[in-house]
Protein backbone atom coordinates (compact mmCIF):
# COMPACT_ATOMS: atom_id res chain seq x y z
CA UNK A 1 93.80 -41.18 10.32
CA UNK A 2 90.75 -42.78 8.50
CA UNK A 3 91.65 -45.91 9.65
CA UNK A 4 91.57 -44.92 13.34
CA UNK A 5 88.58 -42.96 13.24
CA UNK A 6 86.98 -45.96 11.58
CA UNK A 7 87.95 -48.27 14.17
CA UNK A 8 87.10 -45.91 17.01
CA UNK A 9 83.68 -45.52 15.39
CA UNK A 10 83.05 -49.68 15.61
CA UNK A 11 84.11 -49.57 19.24
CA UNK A 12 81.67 -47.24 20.21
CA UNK A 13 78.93 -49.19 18.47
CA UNK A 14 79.67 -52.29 20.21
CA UNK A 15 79.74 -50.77 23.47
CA UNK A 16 76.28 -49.18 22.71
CA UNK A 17 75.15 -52.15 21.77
CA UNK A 18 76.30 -54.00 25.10
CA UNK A 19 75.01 -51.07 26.75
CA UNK A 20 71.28 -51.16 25.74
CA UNK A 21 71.08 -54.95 26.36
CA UNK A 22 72.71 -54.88 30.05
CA UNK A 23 69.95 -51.33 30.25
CA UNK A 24 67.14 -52.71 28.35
CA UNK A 25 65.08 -53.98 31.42
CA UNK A 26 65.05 -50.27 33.13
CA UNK A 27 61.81 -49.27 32.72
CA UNK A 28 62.55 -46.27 34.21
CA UNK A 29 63.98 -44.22 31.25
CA UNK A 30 60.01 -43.66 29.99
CA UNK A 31 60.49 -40.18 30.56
CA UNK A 32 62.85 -39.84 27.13
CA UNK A 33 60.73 -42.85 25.93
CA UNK A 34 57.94 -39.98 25.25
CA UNK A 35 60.18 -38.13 22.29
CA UNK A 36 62.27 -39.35 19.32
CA UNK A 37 65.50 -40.28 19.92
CA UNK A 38 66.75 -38.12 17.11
CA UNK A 39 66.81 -34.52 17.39
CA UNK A 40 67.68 -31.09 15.94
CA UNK A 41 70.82 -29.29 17.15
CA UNK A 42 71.48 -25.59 16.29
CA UNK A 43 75.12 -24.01 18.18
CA UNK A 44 75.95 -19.80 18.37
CA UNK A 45 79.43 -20.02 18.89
CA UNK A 46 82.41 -17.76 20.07
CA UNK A 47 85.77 -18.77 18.49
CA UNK A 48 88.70 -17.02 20.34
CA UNK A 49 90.78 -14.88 18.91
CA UNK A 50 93.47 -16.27 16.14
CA UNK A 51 97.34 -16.39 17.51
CA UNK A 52 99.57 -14.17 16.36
CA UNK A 53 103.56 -14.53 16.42
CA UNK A 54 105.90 -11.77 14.93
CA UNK A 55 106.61 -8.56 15.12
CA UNK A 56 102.77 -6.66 15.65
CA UNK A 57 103.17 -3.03 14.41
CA UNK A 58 99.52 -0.49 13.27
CA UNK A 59 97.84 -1.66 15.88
CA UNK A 60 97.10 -5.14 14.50
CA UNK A 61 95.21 -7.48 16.56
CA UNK A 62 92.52 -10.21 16.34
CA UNK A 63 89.32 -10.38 17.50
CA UNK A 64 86.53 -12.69 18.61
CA UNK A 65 84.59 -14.28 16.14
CA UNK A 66 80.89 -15.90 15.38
CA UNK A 67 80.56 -19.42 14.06
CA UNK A 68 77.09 -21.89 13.95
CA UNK A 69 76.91 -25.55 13.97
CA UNK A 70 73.65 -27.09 12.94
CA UNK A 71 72.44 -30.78 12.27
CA UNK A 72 70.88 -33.86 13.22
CA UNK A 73 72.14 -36.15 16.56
CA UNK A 74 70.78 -39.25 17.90
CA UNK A 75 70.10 -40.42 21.29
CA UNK A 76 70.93 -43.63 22.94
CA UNK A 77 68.92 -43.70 25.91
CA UNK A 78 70.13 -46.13 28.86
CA UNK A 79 68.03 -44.87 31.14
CA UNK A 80 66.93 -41.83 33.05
CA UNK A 81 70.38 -40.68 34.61
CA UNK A 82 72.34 -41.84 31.32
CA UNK A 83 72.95 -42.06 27.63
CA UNK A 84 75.16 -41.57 24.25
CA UNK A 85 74.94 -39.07 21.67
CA UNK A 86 75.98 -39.08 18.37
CA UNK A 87 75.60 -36.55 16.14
CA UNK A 88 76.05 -34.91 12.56
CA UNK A 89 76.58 -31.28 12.06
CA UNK A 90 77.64 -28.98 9.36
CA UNK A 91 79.21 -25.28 10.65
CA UNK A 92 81.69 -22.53 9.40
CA UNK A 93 84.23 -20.81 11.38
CA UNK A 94 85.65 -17.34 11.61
CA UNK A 95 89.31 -18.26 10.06
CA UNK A 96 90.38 -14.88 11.28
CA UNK A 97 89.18 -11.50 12.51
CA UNK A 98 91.52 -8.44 12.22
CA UNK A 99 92.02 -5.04 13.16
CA UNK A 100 94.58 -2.48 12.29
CA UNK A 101 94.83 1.12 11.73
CA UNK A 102 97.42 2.75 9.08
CA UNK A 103 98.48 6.07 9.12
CA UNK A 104 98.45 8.51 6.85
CA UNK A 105 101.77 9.10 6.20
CA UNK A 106 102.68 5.63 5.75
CA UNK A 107 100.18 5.05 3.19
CA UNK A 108 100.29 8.85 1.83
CA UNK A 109 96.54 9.70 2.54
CA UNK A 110 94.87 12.56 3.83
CA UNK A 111 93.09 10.23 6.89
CA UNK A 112 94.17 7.30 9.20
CA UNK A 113 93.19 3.86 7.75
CA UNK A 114 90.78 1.98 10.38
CA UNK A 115 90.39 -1.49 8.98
CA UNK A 116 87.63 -3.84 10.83
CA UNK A 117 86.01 -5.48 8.22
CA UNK A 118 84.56 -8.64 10.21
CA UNK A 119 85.18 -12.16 9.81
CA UNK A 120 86.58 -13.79 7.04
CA UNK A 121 85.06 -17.66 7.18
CA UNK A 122 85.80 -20.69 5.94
CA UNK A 123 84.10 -23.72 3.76
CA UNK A 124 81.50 -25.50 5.08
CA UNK A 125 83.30 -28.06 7.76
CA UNK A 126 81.63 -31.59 9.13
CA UNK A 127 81.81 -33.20 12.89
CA UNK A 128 80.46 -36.30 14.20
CA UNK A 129 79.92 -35.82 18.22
CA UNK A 130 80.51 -38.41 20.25
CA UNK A 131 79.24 -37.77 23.65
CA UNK A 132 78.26 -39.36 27.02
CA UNK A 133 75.25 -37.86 29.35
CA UNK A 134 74.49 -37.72 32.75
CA UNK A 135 71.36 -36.51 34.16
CA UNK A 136 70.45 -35.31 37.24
CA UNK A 137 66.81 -34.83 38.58
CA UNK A 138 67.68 -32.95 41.61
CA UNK A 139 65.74 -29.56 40.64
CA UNK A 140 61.85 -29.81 40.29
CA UNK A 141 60.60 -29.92 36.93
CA UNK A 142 64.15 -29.62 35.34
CA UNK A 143 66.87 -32.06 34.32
CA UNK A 144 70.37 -30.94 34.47
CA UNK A 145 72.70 -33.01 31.92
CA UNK A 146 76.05 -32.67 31.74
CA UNK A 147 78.58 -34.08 28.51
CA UNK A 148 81.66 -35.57 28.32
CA UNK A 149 83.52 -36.98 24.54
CA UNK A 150 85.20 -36.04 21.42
CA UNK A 151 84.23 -34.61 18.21
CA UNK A 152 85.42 -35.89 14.96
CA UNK A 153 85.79 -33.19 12.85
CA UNK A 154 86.45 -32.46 8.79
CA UNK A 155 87.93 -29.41 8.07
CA UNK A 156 87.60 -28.30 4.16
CA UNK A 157 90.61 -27.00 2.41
CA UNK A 158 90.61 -23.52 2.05
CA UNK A 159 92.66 -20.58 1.09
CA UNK A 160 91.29 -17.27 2.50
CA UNK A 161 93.26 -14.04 1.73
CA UNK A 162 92.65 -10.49 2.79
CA UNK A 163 94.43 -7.82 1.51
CA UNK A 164 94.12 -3.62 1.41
CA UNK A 165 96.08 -2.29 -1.89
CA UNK A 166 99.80 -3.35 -1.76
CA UNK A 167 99.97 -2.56 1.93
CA UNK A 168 98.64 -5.23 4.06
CA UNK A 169 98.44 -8.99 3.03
CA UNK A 170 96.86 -12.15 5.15
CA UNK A 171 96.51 -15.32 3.79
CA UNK A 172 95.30 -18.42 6.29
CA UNK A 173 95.09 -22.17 4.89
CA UNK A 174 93.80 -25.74 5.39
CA UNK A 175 94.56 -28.48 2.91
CA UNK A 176 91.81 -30.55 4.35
CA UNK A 177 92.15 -32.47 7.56
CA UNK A 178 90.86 -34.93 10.38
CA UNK A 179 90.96 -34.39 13.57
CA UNK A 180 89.57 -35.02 16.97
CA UNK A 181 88.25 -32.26 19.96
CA UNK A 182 87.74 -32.33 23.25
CA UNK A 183 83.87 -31.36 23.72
CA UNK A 184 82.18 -30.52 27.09
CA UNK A 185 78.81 -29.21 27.58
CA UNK A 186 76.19 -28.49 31.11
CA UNK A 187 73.06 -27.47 30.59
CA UNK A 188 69.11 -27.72 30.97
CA UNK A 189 66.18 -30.10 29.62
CA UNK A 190 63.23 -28.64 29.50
CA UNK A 191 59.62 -30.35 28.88
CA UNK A 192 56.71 -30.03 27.09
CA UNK A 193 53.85 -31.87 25.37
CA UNK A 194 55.30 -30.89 21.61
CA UNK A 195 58.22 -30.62 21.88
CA UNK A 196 61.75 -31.63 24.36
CA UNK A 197 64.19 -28.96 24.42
CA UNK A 198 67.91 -28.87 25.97
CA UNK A 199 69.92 -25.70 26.67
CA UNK A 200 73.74 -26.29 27.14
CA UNK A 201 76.66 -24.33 27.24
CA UNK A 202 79.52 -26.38 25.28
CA UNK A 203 83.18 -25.77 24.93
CA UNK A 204 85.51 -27.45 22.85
CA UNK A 205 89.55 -27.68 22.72
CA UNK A 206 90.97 -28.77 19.40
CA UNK A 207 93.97 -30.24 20.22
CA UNK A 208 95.65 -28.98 16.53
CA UNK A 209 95.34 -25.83 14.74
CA UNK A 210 92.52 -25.33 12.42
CA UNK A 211 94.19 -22.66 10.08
CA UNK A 212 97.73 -21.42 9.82
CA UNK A 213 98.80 -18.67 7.47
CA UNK A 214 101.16 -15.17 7.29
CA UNK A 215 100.42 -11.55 7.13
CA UNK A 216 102.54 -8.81 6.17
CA UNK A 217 102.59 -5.49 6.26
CA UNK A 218 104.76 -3.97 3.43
CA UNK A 219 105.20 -0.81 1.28
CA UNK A 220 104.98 1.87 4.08
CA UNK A 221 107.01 5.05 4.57
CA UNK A 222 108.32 4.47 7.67
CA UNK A 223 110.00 1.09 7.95
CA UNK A 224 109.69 0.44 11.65
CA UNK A 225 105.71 0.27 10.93
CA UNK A 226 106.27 -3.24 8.16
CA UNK A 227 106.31 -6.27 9.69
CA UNK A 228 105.16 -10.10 9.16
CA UNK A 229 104.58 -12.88 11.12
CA UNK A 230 102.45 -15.90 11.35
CA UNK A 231 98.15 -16.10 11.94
CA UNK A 232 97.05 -19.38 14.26
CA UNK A 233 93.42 -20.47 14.72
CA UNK A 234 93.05 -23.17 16.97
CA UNK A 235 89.41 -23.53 16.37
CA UNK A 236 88.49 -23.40 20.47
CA UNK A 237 85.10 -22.07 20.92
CA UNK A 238 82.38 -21.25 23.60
CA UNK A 239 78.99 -21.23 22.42
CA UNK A 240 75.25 -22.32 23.28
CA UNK A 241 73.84 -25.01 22.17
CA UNK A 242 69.78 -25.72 21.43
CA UNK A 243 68.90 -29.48 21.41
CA UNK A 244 65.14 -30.03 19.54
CA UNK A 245 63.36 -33.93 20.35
CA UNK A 246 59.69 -33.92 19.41
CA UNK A 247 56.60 -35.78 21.10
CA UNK A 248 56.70 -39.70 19.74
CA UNK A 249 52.96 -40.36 18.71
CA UNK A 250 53.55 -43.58 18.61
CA UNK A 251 54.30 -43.66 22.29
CA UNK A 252 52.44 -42.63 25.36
CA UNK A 253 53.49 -39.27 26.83
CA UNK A 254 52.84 -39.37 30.56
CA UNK A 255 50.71 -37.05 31.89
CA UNK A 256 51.71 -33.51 32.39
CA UNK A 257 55.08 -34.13 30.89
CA UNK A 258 57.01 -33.60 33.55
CA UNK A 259 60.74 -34.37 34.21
CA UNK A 260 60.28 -35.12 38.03
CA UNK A 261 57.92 -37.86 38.06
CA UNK A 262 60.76 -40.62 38.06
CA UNK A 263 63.20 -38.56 40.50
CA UNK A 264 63.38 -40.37 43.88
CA UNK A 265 63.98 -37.35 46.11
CA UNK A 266 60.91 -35.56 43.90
CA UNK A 267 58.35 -38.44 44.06
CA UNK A 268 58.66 -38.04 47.46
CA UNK A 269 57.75 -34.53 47.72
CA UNK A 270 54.90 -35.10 45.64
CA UNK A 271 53.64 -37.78 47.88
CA UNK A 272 54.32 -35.64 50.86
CA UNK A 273 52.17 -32.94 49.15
CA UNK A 274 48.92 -35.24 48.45
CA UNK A 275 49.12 -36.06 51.96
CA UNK A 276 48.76 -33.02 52.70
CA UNK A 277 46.22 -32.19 50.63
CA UNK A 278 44.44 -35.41 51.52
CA UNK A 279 44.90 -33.71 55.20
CA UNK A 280 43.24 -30.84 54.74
CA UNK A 281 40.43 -32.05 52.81
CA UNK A 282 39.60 -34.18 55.67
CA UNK A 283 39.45 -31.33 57.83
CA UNK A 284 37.50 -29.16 56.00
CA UNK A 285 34.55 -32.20 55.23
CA UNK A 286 35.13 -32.72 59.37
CA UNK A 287 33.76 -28.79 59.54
CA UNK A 288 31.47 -29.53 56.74
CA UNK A 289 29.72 -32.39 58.79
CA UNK A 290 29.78 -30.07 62.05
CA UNK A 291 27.92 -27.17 60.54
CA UNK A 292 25.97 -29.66 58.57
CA UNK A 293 25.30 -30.71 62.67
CA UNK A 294 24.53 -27.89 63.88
CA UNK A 295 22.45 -26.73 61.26
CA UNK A 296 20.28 -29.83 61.72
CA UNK A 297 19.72 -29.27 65.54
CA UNK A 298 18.76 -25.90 65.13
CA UNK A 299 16.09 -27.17 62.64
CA UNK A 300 14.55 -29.82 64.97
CA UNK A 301 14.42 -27.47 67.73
CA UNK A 302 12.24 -24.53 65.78
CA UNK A 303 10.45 -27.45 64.58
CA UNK A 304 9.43 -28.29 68.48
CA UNK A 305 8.41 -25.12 69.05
């Protein structure tokens, strides 16, 4: 799997470099020119709910659960309208979030058992994004971007158990893998002198499971109510995703720092609107100069008499 991701890794370099030779007389990308390529990424996430397959008895159930990606990722900037990302982030994930209620009789108690504990999470896991961008400058003052690529991604081995007395047992596992995700993400740029800042929403499909494991419920009065099966999480998440590029100071940042300045259908709004203004100033110096007129013939006129 090394191997392949290795490989992979020294195709995509060779293509970026092609890429930014065949690009590098566009002047036109000066708008991203204005911030460092590398930035800041910090992802909320929502994992979906871990699988379950058995026999379900107390209620059990998963739940949603939180995760966070953060790191550093790196911009290669073809132009405006496109470019290639590639990133490195550290995250956890929710390996599993259950619920279940046991009853009193079954574990000889004088209430009901609600468990909902929250997430259990795992190690600290690694990704490498790969991504492709394209941006469109059809909104004033806003870029939209859209994503397209795979993630690399390092699970950690990990053995997480949950248990309540000799009732309920869950144990979910990872010896340690590599594997690649599908990764898709729309969103916003947004511009200002300090600072460059991107707003996506971002989905990713793993294409294997993350964590397997069993539960078990066991040890209850009534023996319809024990029951095991197997715990799946596939590691697919929905999240948001905050993209940080700050001002270059070795560069010139245009003036006003605005994202529709190199946008065809935009430019030509602007220079719709200074001839309009260029209108209207004429008119109001042509009313200037006629009550200037006036003004002066009234003068000469009590100066005659």
């Amino acid at each position: 799997m090394k191997k392949y991701i290795l490989i992979l890794l020294l195709i995509l370099l060779s293509f970026n470099i092609h890429a930014q030779r065949m690009f590098s007389h566009d002047k036109s990308y000066d708008i991203f020119y204005n911030y460092t390529n590398w930035g800041i990424q910090l992802d909320a996430l929502t994992y979906f709910p871990a699988n379950l397959s058995g026999e379900q008895t107390n209620s059990y159930k998963t739940q949603y659960g939180i995760g966070w990606k953060a790191g550093l990722v790196y911009n290669l900037n073809f132009s405006n309208h496109f470019a290639f990302r590639l990133g490195a982030l550290a995250g956890q994930v929710p390996a599993f979030n259950t619920y279940f209620i046991l009853q009193k009789n079954d574990i000889k108690t004088t209430d009901d058992y609600y468990h909902r504990k929250g997430a259990r999470y795992s190690p600290i896991n690694f990704s490498i994004p790969l991504l492709f961008e394209y941006r469109n400058f059809s909104i004033d003052r806003y870029i939209m971007s859209f994503d397209a690529g795979v993630q690399i991604e390092r699970t950690s081995s990990a053995n997480i158990t949950e248990t309540y007395k000799n009732f309920y047992f869950t144990n979910i596992n990872n010896s340690g893998s590599w594997d690649f995700d599908l990764v898709l993400k729309a969103g916003w740029y947004y511009q200002f002198k300090p600072i460059m800042m991107q707003t996506s929403i971002v989905y990713k499909y793993r294409f294997n499971n993350q964590y397997e494991g069993i539960y078990a419920f066991t040890n209850l009065q009534d023996n319809n109510h024990n029951s095991t099966g197997k715990i799946i999480q596939k590691g697919n998440y929905l999240g948001i995703s905050f993209n940080f590029y700050f001002r270059n100071n070795n560069r010139e940042v245009a003036a006003g720092c605005r994202a529709n300045t190199q946008s065809s259908q935009v430019i030509k709004r602007q220079k719709a609107k200074e001839r309009a203004k260029r209108k209207i100033k004429k008119r109001q110096d042509k009313i200037q100069r006629k009550k200037a007129k006036k003004l002066r013939k009234k003068s000469k006129k009590w100066w005659f008499w």
